[in-house]
Protein backbone atom coordinates (compact mmCIF):
# COMPACT_ATOMS: atom_id res chain seq x y z
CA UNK A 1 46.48 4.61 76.26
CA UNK A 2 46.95 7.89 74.77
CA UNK A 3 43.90 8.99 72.68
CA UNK A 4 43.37 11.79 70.04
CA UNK A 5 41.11 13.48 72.32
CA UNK A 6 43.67 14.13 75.18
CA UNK A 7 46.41 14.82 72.59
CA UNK A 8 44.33 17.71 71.48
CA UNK A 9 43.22 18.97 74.79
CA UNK A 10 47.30 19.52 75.65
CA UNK A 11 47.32 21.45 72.52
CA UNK A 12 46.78 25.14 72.73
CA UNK A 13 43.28 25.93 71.44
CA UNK A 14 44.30 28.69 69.07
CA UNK A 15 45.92 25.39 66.51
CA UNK A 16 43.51 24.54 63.44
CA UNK A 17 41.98 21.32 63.84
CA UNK A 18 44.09 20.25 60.58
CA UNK A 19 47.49 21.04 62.35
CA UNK A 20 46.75 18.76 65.35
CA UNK A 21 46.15 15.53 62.81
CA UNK A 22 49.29 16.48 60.57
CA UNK A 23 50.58 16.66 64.24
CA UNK A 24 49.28 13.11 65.12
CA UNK A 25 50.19 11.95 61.59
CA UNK A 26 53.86 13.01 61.77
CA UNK A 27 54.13 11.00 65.08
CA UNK A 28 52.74 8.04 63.61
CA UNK A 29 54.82 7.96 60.52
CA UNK A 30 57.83 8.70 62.87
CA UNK A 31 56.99 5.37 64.82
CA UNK A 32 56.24 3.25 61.89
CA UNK A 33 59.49 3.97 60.27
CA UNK A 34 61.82 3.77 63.70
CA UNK A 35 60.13 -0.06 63.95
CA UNK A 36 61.24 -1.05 60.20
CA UNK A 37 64.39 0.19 60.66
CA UNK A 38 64.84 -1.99 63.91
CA UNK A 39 63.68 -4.84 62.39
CA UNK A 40 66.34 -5.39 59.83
CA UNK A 41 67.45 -8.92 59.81
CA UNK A 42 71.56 -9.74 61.39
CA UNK A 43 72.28 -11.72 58.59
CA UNK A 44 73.26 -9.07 56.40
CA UNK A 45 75.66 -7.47 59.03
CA UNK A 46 79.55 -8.25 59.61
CA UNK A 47 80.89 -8.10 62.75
CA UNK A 48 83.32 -4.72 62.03
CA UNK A 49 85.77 -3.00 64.88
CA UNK A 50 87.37 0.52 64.59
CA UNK A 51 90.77 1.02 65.47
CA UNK A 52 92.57 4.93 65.94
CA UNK A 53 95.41 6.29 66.19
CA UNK A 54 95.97 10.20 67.76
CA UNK A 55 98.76 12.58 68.03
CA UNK A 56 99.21 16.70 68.80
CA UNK A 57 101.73 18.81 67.14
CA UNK A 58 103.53 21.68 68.02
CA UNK A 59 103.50 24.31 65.65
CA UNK A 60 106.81 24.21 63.29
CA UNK A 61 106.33 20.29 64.23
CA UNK A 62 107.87 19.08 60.76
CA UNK A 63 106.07 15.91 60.53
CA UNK A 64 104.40 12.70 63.02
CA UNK A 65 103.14 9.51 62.22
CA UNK A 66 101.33 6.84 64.35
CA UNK A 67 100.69 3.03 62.86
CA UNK A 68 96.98 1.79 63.69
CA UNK A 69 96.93 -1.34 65.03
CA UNK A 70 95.44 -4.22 63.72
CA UNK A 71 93.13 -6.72 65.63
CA UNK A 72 94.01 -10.50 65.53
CA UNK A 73 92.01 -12.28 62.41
CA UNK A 74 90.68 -9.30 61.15
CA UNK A 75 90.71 -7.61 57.67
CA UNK A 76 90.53 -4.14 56.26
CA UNK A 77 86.90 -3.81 55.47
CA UNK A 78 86.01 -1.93 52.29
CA UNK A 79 84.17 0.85 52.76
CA UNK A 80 80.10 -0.06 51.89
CA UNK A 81 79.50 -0.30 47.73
CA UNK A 82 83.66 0.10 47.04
CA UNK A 83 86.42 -1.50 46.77
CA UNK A 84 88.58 1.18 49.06
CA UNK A 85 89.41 0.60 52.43
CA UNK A 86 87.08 1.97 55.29
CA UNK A 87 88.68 4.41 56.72
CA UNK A 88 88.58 8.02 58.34
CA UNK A 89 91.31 10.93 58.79
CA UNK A 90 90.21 14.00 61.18
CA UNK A 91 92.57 16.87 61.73
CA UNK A 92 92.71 19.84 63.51
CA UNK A 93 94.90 22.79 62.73
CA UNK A 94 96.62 23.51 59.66
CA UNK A 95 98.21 20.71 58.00
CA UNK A 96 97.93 17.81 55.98
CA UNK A 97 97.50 13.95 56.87
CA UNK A 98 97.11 11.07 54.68
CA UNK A 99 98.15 7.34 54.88
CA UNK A 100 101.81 6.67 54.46
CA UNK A 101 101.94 4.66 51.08
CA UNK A 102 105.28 3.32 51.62
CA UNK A 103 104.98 2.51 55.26
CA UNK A 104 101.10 0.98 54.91
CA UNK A 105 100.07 -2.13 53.15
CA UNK A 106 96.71 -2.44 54.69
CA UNK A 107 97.46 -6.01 55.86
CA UNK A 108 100.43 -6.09 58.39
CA UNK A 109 100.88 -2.26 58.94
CA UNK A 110 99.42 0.66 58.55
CA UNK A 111 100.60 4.53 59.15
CA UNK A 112 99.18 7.32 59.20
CA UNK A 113 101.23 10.76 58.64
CA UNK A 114 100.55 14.45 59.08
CA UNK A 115 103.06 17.27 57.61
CA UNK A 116 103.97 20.47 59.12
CA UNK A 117 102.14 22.06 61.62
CA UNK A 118 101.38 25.53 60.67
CA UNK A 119 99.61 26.97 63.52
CA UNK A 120 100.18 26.71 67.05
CA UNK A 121 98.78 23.90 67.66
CA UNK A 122 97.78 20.68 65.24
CA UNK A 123 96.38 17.35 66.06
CA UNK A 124 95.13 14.34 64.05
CA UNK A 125 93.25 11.14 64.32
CA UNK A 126 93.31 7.98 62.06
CA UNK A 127 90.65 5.56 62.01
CA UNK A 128 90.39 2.31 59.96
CA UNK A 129 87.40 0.06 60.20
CA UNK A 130 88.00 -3.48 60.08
CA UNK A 131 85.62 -7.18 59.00
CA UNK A 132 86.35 -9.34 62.06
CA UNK A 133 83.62 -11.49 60.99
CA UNK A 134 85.82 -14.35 60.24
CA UNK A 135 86.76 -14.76 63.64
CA UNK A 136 83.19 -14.86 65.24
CA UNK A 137 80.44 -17.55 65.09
CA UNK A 138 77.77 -17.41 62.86
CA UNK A 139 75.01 -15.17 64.55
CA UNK A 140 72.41 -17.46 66.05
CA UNK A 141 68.56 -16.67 66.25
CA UNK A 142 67.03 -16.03 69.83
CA UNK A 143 63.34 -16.85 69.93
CA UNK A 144 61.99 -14.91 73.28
CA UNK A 145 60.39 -17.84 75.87
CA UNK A 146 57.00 -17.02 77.01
């Protein structure tokens, strides 16, 4: 076991005695709050998959589009405290991306689309996250054997 006394003998001598414990302290505040957090109960969690699409560009590239696909008994999942899908656009290069309204209806299909590449290179990636908690058992409770 690790004790105060050999914490502070690794520590150069030239630290105030107070610096060591806020030291000590900040460790011990660090572990208390790492255990909480990994304590959270599953119950309150839905099972949730991401699914991307990607594509480059060319520059002068007048416009791309890639559907996302959609897993099998799964659902758009709103994005935490909204009512607006879950999603995620990341681009590189100069142009602009959105999802297609007229080719997405965020059941069957959905499309992303990017513009006109503007430098010489572009690139894009769609991501949707989806509830796929229908499709799975309820979680069950392990209790550890001894």
């Amino acid at each position: 076991m690790l004790t105060a006394r050999m914490v502070v003998s690794c520590i150069p001598h030239r630290m105030e005695p107070m610096k060591v414990w806020v030291f000590i302290s900040a460790g011990v505040v660090a572990l208390c709050v790492l255990s909480i957090a990994a304590a959270q109960p599953l119950h309150t969690s839905s099972a949730t998959t991401e699914t991307t699409c990607n594509f480059g560009m060319a520059k002068n590239e007048k416009r791309q589009s890639c559907r996302i696909p959609i897993p099998s008994g799964c659902v758009v999942a709103n994005f935490p405290g909204t009512t607006k899908p879950w999603t995620n656009i990341s681009k590189g290069g100069l142009t602009t991306c959105r999802f297609n309204d007229k080719e997405t209806d965020w059941t069957t299909r959905i499309t992303g689309t990017c513009g006109k590449c503007t430098t010489p290179h572009c690139s894009a990636r769609f991501a949707v996250v989806f509830d796929c908690s229908a499709t799975l058992p309820p979680p069950t409770t392990q209790v550890p054997t001894p």
